[in-house]
Protein backbone atom coordinates (compact mmCIF):
# COMPACT_ATOMS: atom_id res chain seq x y z
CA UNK A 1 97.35 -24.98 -12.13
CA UNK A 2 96.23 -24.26 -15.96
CA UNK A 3 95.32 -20.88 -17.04
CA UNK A 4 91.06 -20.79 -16.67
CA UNK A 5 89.49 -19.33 -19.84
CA UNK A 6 88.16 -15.34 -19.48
CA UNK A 7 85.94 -15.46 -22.17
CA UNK A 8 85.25 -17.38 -25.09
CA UNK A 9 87.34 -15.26 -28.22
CA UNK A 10 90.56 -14.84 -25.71
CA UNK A 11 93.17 -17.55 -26.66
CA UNK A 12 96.32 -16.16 -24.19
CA UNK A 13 96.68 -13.80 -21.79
CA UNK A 14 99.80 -12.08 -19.96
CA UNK A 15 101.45 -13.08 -16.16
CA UNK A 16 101.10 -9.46 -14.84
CA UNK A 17 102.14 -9.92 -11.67
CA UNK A 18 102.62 -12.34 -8.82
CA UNK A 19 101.35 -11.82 -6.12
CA UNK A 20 103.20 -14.40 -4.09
CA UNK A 21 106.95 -15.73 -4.00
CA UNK A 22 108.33 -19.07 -5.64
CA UNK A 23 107.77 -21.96 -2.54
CA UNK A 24 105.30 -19.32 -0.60
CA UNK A 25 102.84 -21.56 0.88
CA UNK A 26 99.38 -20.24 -0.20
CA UNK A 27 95.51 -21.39 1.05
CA UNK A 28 92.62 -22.36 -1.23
CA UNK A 29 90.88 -18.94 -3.25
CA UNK A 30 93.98 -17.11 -2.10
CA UNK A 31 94.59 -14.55 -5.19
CA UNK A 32 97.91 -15.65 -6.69
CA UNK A 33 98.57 -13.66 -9.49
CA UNK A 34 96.57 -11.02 -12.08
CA UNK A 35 97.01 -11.61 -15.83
CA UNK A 36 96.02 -9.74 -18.55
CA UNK A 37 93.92 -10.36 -21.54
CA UNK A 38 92.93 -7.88 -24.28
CA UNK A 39 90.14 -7.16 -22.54
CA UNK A 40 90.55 -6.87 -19.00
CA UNK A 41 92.77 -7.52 -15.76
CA UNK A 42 91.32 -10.92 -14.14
CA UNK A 43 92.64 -12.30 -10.87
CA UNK A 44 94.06 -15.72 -10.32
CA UNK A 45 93.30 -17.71 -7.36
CA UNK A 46 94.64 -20.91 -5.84
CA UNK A 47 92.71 -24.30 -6.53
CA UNK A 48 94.03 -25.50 -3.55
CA UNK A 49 96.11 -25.10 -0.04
CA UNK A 50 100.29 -25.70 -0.01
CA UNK A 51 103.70 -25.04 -0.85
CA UNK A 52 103.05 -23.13 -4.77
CA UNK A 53 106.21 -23.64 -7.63
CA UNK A 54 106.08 -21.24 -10.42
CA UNK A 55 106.33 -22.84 -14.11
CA UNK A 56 106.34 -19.06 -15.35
CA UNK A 57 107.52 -15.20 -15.52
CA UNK A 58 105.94 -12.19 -14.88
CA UNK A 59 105.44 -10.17 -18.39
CA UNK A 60 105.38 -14.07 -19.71
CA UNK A 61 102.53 -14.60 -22.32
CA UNK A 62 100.42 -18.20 -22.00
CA UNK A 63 98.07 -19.95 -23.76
CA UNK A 64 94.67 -20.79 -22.52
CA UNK A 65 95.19 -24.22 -20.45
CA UNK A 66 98.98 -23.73 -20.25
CA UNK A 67 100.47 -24.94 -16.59
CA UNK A 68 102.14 -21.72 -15.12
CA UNK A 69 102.27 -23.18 -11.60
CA UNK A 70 102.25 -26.17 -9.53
CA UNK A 71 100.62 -26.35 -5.53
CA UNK A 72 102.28 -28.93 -3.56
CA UNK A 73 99.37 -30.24 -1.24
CA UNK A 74 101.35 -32.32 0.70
CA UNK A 75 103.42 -29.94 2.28
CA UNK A 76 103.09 -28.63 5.79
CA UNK A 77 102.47 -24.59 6.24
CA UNK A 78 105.87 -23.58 6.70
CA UNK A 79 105.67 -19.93 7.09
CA UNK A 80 106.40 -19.89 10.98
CA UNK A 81 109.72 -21.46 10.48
CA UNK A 82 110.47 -19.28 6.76
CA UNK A 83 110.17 -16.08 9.06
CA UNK A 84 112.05 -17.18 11.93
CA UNK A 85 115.27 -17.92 9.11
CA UNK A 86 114.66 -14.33 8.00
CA UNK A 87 114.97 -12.64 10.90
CA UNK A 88 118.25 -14.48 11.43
CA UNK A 89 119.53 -13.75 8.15
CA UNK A 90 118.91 -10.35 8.43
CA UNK A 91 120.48 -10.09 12.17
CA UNK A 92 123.44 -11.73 10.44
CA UNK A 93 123.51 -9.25 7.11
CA UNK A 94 123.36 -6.68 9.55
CA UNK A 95 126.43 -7.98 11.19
CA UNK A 96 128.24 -8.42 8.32
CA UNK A 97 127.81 -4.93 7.20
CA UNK A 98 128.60 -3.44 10.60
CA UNK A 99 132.28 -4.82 9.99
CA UNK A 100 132.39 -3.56 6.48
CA UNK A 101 134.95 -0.70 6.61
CA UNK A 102 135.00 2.74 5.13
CA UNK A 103 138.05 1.37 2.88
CA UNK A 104 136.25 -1.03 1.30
CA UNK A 105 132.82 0.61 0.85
CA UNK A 106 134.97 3.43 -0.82
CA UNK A 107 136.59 1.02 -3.37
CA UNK A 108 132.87 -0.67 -4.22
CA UNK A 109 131.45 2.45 -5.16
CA UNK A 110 133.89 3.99 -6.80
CA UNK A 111 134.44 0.83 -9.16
CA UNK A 112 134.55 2.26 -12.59
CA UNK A 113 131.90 0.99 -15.46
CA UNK A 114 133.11 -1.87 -17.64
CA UNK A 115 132.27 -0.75 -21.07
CA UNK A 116 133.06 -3.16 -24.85
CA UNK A 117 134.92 -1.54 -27.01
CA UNK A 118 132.60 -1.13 -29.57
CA UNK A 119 130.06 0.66 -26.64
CA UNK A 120 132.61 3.16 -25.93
CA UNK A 121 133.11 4.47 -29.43
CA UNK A 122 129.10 4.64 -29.90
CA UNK A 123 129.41 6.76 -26.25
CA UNK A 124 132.30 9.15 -27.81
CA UNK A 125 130.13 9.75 -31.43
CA UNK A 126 126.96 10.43 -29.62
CA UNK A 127 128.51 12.68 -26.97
CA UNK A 128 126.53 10.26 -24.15
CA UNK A 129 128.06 9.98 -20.59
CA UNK A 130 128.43 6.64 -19.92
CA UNK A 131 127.73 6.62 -16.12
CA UNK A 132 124.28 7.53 -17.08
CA UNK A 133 123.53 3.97 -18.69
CA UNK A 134 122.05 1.22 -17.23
CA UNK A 135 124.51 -2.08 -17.51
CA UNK A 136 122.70 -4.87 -18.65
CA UNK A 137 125.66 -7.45 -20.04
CA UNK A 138 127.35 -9.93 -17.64
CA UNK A 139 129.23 -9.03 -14.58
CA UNK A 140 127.77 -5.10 -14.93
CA UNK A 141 129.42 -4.64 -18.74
CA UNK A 142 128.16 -1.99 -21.00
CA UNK A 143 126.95 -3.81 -24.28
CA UNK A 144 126.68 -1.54 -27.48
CA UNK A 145 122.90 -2.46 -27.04
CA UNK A 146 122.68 -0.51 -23.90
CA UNK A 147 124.41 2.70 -25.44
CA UNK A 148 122.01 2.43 -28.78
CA UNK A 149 119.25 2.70 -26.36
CA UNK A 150 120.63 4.98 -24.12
CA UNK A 151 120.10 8.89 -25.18
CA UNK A 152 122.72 11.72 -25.70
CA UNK A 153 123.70 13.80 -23.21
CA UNK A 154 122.53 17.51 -23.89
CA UNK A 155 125.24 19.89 -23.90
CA UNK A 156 126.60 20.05 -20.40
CA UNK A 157 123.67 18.57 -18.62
CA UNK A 158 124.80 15.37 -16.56
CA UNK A 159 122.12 12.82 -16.79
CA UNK A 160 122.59 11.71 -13.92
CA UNK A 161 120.30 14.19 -12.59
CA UNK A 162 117.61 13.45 -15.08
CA UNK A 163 116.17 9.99 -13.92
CA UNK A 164 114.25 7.96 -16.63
CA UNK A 165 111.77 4.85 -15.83
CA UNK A 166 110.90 2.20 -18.87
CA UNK A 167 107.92 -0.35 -18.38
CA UNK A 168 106.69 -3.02 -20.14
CA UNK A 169 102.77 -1.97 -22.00
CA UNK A 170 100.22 -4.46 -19.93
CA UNK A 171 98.49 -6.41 -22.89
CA UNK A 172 95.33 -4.86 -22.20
CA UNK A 173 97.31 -1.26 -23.04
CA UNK A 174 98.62 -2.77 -25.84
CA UNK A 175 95.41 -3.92 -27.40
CA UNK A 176 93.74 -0.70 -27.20
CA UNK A 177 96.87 1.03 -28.81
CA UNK A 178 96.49 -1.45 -31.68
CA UNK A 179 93.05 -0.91 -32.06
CA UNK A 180 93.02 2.97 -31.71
CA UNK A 181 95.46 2.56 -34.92
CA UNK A 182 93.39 0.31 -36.29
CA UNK A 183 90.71 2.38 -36.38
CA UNK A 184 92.26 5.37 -38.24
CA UNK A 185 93.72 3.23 -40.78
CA UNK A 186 90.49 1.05 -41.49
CA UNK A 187 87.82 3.85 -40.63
CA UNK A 188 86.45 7.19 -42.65
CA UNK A 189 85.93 8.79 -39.17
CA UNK A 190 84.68 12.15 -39.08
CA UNK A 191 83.54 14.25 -35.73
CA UNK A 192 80.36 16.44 -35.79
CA UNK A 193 79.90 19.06 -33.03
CA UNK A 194 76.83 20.34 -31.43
CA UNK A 195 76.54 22.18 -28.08
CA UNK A 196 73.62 22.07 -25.04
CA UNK A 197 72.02 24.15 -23.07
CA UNK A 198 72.33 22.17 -19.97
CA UNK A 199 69.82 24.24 -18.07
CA UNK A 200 66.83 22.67 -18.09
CA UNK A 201 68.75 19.37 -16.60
CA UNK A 202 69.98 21.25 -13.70
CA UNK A 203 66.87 22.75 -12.56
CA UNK A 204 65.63 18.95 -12.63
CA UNK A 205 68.22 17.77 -10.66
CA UNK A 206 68.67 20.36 -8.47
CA UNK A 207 64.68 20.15 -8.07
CA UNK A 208 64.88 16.35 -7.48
CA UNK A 209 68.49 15.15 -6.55
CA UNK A 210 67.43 14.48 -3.10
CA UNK A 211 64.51 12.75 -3.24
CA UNK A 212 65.91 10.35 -5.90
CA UNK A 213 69.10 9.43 -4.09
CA UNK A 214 67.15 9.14 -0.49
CA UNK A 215 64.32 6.93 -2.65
CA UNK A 216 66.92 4.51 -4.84
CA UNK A 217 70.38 5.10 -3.04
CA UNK A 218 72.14 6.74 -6.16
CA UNK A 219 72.61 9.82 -7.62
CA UNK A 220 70.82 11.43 -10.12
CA UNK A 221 73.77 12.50 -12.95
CA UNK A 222 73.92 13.46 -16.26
CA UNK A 223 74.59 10.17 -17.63
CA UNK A 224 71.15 8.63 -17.32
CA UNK A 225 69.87 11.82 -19.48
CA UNK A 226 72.63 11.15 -22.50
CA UNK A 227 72.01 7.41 -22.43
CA UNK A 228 68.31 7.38 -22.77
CA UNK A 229 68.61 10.57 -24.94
CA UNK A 230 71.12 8.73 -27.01
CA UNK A 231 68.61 5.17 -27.03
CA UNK A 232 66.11 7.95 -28.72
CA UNK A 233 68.33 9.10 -31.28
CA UNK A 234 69.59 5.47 -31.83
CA UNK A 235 66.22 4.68 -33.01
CA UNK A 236 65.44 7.48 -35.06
CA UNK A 237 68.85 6.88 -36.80
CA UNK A 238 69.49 3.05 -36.81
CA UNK A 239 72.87 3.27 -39.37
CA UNK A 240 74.30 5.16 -36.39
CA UNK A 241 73.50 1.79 -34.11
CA UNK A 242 74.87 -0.55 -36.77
CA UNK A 243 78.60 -2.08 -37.75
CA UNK A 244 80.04 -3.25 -40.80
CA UNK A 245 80.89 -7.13 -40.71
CA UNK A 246 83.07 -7.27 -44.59
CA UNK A 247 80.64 -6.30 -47.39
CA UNK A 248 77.35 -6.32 -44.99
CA UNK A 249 76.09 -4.07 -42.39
CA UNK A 250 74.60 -5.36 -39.44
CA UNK A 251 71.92 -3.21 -37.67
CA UNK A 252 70.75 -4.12 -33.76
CA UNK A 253 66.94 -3.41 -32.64
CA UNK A 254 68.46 -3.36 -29.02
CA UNK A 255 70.78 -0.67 -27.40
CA UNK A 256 73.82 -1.86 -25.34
CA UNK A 257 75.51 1.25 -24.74
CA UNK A 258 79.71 1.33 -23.80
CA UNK A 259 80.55 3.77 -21.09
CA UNK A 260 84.08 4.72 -21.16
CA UNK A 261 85.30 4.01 -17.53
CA UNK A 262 88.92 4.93 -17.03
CA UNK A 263 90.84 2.38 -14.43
CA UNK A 264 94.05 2.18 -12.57
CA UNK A 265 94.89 -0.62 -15.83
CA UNK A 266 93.93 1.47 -18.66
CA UNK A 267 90.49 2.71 -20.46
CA UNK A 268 88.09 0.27 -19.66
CA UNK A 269 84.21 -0.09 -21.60
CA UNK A 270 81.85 -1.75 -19.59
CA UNK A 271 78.34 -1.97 -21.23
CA UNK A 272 74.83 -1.19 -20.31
CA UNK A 273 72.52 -3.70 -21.55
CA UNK A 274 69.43 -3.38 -23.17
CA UNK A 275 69.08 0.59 -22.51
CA UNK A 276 66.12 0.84 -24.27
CA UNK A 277 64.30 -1.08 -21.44
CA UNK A 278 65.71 0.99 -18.74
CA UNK A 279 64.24 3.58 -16.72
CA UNK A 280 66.41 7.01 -15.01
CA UNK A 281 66.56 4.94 -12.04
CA UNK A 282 68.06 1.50 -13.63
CA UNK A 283 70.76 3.38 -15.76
CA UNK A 284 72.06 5.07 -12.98
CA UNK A 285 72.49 2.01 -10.86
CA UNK A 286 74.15 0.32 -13.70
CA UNK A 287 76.43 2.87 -14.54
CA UNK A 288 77.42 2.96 -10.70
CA UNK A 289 78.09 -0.84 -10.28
CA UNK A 290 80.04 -0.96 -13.31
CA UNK A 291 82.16 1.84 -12.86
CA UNK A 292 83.07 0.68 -9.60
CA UNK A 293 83.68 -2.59 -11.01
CA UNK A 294 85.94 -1.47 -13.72
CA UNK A 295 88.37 1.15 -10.91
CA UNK A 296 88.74 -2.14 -8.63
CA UNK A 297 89.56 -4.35 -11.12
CA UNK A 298 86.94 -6.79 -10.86
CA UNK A 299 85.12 -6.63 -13.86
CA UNK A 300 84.60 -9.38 -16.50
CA UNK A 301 85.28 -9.85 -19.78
CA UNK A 302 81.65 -10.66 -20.48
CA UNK A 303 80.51 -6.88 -19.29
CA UNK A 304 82.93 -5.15 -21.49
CA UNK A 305 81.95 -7.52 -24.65
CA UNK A 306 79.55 -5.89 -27.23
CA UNK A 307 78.00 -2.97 -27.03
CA UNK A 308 76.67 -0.95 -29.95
CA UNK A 309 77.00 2.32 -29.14
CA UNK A 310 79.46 4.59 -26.60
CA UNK A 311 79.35 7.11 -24.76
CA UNK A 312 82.52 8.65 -23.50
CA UNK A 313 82.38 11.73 -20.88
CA UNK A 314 86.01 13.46 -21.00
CA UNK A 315 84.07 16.55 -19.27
CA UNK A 316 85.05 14.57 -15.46
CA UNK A 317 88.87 15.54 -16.44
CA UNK A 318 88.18 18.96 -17.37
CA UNK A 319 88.29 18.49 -21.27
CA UNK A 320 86.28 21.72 -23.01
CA UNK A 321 86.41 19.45 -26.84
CA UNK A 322 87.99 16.61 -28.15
CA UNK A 323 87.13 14.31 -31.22
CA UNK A 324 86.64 10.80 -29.64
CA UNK A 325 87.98 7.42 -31.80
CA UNK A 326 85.77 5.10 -32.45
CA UNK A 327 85.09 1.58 -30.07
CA UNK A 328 85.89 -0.95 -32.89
CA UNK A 329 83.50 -2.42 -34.76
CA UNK A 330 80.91 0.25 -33.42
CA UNK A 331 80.32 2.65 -35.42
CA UNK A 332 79.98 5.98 -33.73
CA UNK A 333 80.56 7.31 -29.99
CA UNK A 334 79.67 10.29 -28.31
CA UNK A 335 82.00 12.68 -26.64
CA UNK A 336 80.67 14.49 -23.27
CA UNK A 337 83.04 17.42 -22.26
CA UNK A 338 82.71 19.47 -19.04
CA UNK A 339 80.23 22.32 -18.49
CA UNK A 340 81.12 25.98 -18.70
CA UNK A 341 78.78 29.18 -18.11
CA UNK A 342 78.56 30.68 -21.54
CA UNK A 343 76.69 33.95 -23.19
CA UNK A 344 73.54 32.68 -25.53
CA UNK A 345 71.39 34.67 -27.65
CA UNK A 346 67.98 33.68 -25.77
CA UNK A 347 65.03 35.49 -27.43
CA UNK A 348 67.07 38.83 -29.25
CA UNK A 349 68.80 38.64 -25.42
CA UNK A 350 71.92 37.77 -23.95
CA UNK A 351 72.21 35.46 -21.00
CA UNK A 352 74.40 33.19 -19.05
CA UNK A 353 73.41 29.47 -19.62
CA UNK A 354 75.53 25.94 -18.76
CA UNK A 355 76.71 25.13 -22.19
CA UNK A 356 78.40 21.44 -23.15
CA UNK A 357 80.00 20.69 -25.95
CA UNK A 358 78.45 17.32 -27.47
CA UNK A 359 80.73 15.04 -30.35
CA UNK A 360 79.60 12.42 -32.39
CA UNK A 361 82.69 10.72 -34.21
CA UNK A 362 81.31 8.32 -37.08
CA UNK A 363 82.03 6.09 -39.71
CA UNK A 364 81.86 8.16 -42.77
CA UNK A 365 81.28 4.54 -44.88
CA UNK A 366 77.71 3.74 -43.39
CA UNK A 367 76.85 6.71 -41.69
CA UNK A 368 76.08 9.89 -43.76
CA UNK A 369 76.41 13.83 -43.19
CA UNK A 370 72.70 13.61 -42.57
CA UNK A 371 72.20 11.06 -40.47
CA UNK A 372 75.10 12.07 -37.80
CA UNK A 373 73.99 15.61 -37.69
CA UNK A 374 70.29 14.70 -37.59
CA UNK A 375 71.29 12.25 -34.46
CA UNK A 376 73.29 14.54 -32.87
CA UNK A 377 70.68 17.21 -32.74
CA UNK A 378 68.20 14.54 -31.46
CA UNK A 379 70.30 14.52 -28.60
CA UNK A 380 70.42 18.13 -28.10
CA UNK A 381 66.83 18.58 -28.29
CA UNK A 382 66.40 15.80 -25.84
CA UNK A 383 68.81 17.01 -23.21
CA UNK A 384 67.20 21.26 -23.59
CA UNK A 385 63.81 19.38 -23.30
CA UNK A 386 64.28 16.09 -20.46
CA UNK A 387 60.24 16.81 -19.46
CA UNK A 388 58.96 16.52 -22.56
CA UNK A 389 61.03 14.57 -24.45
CA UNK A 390 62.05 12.18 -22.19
CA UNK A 391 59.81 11.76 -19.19
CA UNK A 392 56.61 12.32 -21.31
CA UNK A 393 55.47 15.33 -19.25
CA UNK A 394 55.82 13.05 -16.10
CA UNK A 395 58.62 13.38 -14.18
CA UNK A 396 57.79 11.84 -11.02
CA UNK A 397 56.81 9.02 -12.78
CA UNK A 398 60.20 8.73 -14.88
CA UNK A 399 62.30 9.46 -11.60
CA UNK A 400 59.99 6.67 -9.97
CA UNK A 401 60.10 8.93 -6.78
């Protein structure tokens, strides 16, 4: 079996796992393995039904149209006869190690480490126990590798008692890590803040939550208000929808908005297509299948590819402010944060109102001062005035209810 393409600029991708063992027998659209790209964790099933070889290593990177395993066809299912050999291998392992005697468990574990020469005068400079490292040279030895990478001991504290794990980045991590970095090298980012009376949004929904879920079978949230709040803004401010491509910028008349959408393999940015032709009702139900996508693990690289614009709510983890990075090449995103009961001067009066915290993070080079707070208060007014704004005085009519 060759490694299919996942989308059209991916040239390799990463063996993340196997999901079955070397001469497992395996059935046709069985899921075999799940490699990473840069973009996404894709599943890997079986052309066919037999006895599978693997031609390849977990954590292994392959090219597009390498060979990482081979399907025997011709072989019979053999898994009745593979699990009656276990069981007696295990009944005799368990034998075995009935008969082992006290004596001789004693002298296994108390074998001391075998440690180079060189390794044990790094251990003795850097004051680090040496029962605390890992082995990884032949027979169990101590290299002077393993004691570089190993970490002093503090004082008196025995590390044994102070367990460490170390993992290998998935690809997909490692690509967003390069392009975070990339982005605050290559970028003039700046963040703009701006807050929101959220009240006027939860009288609506509180008003109409019902009626909308029981009518289209999803909930009315907040992100169907920031997305078509944000198309609005978008298109007042078109250098905020745009991207540099070298010495030219390219502006979009359309609106594919990135939702951040964090999943068990990373952050994840599936986008919403064409928001300026959607309604409340369609934004919502996009947001929902793609978010459950992107938490299973089953979306594709062509959803997450593009976008011109994102929208990133950290407010579902609790976060009061935060300066968002940038989605490379976009060139702005918009940080949600959570909602808090706050004091506002309303008319020479204090009150209580829901207050968010909105941030626009930009790219100083093609978007001005002007232009990102102008946008950003676009926004604001939209969200303290959905009816208007928004639904054009008809709300029953935007909720399509």
């Amino acid at each position: 079996m060759k490694i299919p393409s996942p989308g059209e600029s991916i040239t390799e991708v990463e063996i993340a796992s196997w999901l079955v063992s070397e001469g497992e027998f395996v059935k046709k659209d069985q899921i075999i393995a799940e490699i990473d790209s840069d973009k996404a964790t894709l599943e890997l099933p079986a052309e066919e039904s037999g006895v599978i070889s693997l031609a390849a290593e977990e954590g292994d990177v392959v090219k597009v149209g390498q060979v990482v395993c081979k399907i025997d066809v011709s072989a019979k299912d053999t898994i009745q006869s593979d699990e009656s050999a276990q069981k007696s291998n295990l009944a005799d392992e368990v034998k075995s190690t009935v008969h082992n005697t006290p004596e001789k468990i004693k002298k296994e574990t108390s074998k001391d480490p075998v440690v180079s020469p060189a390794a044990r005068k790094i251990a003795i400079e850097r004051n680090i126990d040496i029962n605390s490292i890992a082995p990884t040279g032949k027979g169990g030895r101590i290299t002077k590798q393993d004691i570089l990478l190993g970490k002093p001991a503090m004082g008196s504290v025995n590390q044994k008692d102070r367990p460490q794990s170390r993992q290998k980045l998935s690809m997909l991590r490692r690509k967003v890590a390069e392009r975070l970095v990339s982005v605050k090298n290559e970028t003039a980012m700046l963040t703009t803040f701006n807050e929101v009376d959220m009240s006027s949004i939860f009288d609506l929904r509180k008003k109409y939550k019902e009626k909308f879920k029981n009518k289209h079978g999803v909930n009315l949230g907040f992100m169907s208000f920031f997305t078509l709040a944000s198309v609005r803004a978008l298109k007042e401010f078109p250098a905020v929808n745009s991207m540099i491509d070298n010495q030219e910028m390219i502006s979009y008349d359309y609106c594919d908005i990135s939702i951040a959408v964090s999943g068990p393999k990373g952050l994840m940015v599936p986008v919403i297509r064409n928001a300026e032709k959607m309604s409340f009702k369609d934004v919502e139900m996009e947001v929902k299948k793609l978010a459950e996508k992107a938490r299973d693990g089953k979306i594709s690289v062509d959803e997450m590819t593009g976008g011109t614009f994102t929208i990133s709510n950290g407010g579902v983890f609790g976060s009061m402010l935060s300066t968002p990075i940038i989605n490379p090449p976009q060139s702005a995103i918009l940080g949600m944060h959570n909602i808090v009961e706050r004091p506002m001067a309303i008319n020479g009066k204090v009150e209580i109102r829901p207050v968010m915290y909105l941030a626009l993070s930009y790219d100083h080079r093609i978007i001005d001062g002007r232009e990102s707070v102008g946008f950003l208060v676009h926004i604001k007014e939209a969200l303290e005035n959905p009816i208007e704004i928004l639904m054009n005085n008809k709300i029953k009519d935007s909720l399509e209810i």
